[in-house]
Every structure is written in C-alpha cells, then in structure tokens.
Protein backbone atom coordinates (compact mmCIF):
# COMPACT_ATOMS: atom_id res chain seq x y z
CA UNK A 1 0.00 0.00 0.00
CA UNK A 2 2.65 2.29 0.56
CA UNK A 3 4.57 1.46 -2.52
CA UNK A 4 1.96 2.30 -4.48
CA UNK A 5 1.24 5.66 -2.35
CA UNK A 6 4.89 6.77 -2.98
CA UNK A 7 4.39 6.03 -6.42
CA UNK A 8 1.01 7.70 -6.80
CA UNK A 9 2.88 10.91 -5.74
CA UNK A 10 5.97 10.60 -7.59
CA UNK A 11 4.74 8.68 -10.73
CA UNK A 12 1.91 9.20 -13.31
CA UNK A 13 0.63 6.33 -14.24
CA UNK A 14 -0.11 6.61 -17.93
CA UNK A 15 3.11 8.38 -18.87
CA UNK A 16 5.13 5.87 -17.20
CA UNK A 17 3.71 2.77 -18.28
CA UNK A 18 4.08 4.70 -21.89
CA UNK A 19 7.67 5.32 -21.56
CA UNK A 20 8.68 1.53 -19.89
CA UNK A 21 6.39 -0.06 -22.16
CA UNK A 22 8.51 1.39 -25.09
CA UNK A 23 11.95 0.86 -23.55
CA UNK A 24 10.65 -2.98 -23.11
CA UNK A 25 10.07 -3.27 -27.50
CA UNK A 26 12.44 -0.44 -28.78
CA UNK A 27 10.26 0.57 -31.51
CA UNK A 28 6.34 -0.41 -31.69
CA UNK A 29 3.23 0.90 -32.62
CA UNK A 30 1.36 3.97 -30.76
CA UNK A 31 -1.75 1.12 -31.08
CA UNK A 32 0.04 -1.56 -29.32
CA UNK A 33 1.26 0.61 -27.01
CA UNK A 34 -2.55 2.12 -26.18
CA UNK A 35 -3.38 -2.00 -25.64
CA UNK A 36 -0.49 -2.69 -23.29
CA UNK A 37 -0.83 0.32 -21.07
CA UNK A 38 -4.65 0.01 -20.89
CA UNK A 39 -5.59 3.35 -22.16
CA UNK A 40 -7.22 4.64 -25.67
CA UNK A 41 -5.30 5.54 -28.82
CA UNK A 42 -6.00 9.26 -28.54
CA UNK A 43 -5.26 9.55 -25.01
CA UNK A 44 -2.27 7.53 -25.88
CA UNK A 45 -1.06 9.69 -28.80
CA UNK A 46 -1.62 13.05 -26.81
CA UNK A 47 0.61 11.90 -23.93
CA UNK A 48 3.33 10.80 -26.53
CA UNK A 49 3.19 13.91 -28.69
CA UNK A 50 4.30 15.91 -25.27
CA UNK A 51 7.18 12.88 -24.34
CA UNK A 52 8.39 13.97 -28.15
CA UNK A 53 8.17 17.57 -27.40
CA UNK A 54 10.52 16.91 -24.62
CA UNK A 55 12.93 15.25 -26.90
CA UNK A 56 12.41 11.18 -25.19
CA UNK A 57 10.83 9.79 -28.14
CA UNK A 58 10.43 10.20 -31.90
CA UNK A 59 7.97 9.01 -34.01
CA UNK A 60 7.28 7.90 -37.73
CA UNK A 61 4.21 7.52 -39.34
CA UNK A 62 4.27 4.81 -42.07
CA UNK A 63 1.47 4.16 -44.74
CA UNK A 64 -1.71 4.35 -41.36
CA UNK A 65 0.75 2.68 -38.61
CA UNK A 66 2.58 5.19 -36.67
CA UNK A 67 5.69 4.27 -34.96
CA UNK A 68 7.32 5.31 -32.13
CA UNK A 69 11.16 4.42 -30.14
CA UNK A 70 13.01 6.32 -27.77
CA UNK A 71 15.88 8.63 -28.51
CA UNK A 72 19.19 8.34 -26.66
CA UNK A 73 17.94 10.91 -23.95
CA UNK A 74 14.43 8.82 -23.74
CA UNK A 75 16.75 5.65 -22.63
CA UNK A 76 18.81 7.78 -20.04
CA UNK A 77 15.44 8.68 -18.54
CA UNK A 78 13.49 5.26 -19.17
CA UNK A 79 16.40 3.59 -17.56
CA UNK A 80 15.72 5.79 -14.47
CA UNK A 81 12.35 5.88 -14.41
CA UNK A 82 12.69 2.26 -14.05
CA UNK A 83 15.04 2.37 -11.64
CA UNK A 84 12.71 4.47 -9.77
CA UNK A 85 10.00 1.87 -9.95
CA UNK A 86 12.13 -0.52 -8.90
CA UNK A 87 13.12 1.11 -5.66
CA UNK A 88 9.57 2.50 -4.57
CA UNK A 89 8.68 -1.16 -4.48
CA UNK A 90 5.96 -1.11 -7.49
CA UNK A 91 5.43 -4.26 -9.07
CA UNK A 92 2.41 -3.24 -10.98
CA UNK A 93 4.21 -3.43 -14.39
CA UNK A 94 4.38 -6.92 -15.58
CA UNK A 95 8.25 -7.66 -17.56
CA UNK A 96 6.54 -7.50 -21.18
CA UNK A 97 9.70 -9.50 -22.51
CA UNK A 98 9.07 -12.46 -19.27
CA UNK A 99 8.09 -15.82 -20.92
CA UNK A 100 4.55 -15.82 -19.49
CA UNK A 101 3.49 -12.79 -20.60
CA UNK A 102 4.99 -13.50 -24.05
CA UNK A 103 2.80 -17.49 -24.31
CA UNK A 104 -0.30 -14.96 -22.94
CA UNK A 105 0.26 -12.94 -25.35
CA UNK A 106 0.46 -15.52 -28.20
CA UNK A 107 -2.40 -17.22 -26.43
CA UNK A 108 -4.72 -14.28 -26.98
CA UNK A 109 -4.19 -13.70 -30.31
CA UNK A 110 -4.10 -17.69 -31.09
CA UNK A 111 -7.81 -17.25 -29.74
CA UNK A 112 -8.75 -14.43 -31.78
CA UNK A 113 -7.55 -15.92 -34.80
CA UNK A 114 -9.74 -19.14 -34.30
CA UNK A 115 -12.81 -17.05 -33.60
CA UNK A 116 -12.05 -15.74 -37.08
CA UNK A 117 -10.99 -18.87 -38.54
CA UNK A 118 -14.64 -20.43 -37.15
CA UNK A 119 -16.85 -17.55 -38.59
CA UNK A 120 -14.78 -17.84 -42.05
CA UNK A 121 -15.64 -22.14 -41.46
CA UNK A 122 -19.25 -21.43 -41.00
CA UNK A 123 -20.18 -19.78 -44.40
CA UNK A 124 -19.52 -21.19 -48.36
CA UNK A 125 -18.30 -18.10 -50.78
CA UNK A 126 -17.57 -14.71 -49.27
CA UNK A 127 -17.94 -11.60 -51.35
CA UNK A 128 -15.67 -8.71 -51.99
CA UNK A 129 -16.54 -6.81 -48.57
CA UNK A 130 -17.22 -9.95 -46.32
CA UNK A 131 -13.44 -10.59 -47.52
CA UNK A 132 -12.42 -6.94 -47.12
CA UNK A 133 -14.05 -7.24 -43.78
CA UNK A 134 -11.90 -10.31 -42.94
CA UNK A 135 -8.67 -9.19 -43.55
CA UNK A 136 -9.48 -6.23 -41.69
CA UNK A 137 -10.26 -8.33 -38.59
CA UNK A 138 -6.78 -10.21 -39.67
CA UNK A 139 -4.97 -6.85 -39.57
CA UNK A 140 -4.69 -6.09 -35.75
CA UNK A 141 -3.23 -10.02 -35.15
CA UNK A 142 -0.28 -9.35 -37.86
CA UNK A 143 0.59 -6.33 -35.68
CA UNK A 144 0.48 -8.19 -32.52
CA UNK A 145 2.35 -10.45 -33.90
CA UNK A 146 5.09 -8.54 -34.98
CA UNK A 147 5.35 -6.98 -31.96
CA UNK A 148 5.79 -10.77 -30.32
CA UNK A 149 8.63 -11.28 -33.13
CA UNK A 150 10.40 -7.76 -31.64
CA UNK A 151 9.89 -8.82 -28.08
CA UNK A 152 11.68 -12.30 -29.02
CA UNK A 153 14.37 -10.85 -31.17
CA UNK A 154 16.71 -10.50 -27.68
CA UNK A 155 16.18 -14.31 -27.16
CA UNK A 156 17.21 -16.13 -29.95
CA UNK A 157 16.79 -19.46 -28.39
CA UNK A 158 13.42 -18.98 -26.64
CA UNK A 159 11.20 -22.26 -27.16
CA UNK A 160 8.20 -19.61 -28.00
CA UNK A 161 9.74 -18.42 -31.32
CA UNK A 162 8.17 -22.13 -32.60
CA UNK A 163 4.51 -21.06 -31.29
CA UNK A 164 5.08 -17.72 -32.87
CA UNK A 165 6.15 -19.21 -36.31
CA UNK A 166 3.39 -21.59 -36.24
CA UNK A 167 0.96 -18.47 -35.32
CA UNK A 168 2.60 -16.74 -38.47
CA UNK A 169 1.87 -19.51 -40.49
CA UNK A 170 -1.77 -19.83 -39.34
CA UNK A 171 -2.76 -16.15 -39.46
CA UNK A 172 -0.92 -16.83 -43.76
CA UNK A 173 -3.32 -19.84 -43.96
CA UNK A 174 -6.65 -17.81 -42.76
CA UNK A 175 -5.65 -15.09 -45.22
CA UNK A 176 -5.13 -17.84 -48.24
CA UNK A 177 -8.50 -19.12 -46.88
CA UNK A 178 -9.79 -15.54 -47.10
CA UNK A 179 -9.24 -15.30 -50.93
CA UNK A 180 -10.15 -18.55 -51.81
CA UNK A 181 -13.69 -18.49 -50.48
CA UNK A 182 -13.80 -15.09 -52.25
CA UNK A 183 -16.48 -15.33 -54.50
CA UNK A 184 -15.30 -13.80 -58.19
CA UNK A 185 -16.79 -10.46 -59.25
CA UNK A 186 -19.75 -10.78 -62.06
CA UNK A 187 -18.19 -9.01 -64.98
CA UNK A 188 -20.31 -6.41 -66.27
CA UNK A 189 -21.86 -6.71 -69.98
C-alpha cells in the first residue's frame, strides 16, 4: 500500500507505463502501445506527442501505422524511471519481454484468430466486402504479432519463437482461406 502511495505521488501512471512499455520493445506501434498500457489511442497519442516535445521519443508515421522508439535521452530517462519503480517497491508493471506474458500474449491472439478462422468455417463463398471485412479483422493479429517477433528478437533461443512461427503460419493460412472463399466479381456486360 505504501509502494503504491509513494508512487502515486511521484509517478503518473499513464506516462510511465508509456515510456517503460517502449523501452521494453524499442520501436512499436502507438496502437500496441494504447493496448499494453490500458488506455485509448488518442489519449495515448496526446501523452506521446508531449514525451516527443521533450525530446524522449520520436515518431514515424508509415502508410496508417505510426511508430514510435526512444531517442538516446528517452533511454537515459526510461532507464531511471525504471530504476525508480524498482526502488519505490511497485510491481504493478508486468516484464513485457518475461516468458509468461509472451505465451499470454500468443495465447490471446491464437484465440482471436480461431474465432475468425470459425466464422470464415461457417459460411460457403464470401464476397468482396465480407473478404475486405476479414482481412481487416486479420490486420490487428499481424501487428500483434510482430510486436511478439520484436519482443523475441533478444532471445534467440526462446522455445516460443516455434509457437510464434506456427501463429505466423496460421494467421498466412486464414488469409489464403480468405481469398479462396472469395467469391469472383460478375463481370459487367
């Protein structure tokens, strides 16, 4: 109780989570980043505009995904900020690169990508939007996924990189799956 007192007054929550979240992957989404700390992508994207502002972070927007990673300043202070953490005694932060929050993570989205494997099962031919609407639920578990890859790229010889290859391989078979129930367009006369 009075860990998490000391850091109430010393310690914002959302800006701190923010800033350890992206020393734990480097670079990763401003989305992913929204999921992890438990907060919305606006709310996520205001807080990180001010962190660049401050010189800690830059970002990049690519194509609709915008990207963020911390300068060499933002690592001094992540570092510390940690450190910080540490000592107050706060546990509240889970290790995002610890094995069992990795398999939970890969868990989830092994889930999410049956429930969409089950609803694609259940119908014959899908047309143009039904597939469009597919790959859009697809989208978000490619991201995640990527973001597992990043988290593993420090442990070369974790036993989860074979989950997360055969999740890679599974979300590539549902997309396959996609555009072969994909009924083709009527040509017009």
């Amino acid at each position: 109780m009075v860990a998490n007192e000391l850091a109430g007054v010393f310690l914002h929550k959302m800006p701190t989570s923010l800033l350890l979240t992206i020393r734990t992957y480097d670079r990763t989404y401003v989305s992913v980043l929204a999921k992890e700390c438990n907060c919305t992508y606006p709310h996520a994207v205001k807080t990180l505009w001010g962190m660049e502002k401050l010189g800690l972070l830059r970002s990049e927007k690519v194509g609709r995904v915008k990207y963020v990673e911390l300068t060499d300043h933002g690592r001094v202070v992540a570092d510390s900020l940690n450190d910080l953490v540490l000592s107050l005694g706060v546990n509240e932060a889970p290790m995002k690169n610890d094995a069992g929050h990795i398999n939970q993570k890969i868990n989830n989205v092994i889930r999410k990508v049956e429930a969409i494997q089950k609803d694609l099962d259940a119908g014959n031919d899908i047309g143009r939007d039904e597939a469009i609407h597919f790959n859009r639920r697809l989208g978000p578990y490619y991201r995640e996924l990527n973001s597992i890859r990043l988290l593993l790229e420090t442990q070369p010889h974790n036993p989860l990189r074979a989950k997360v290859d055969a999740l890679g391989r599974t979300l590539d078979k549902v997309k396959r799956e996609i555009e072969t129930k994909r009924m083709p367009q009527a040509t017009a006369t």
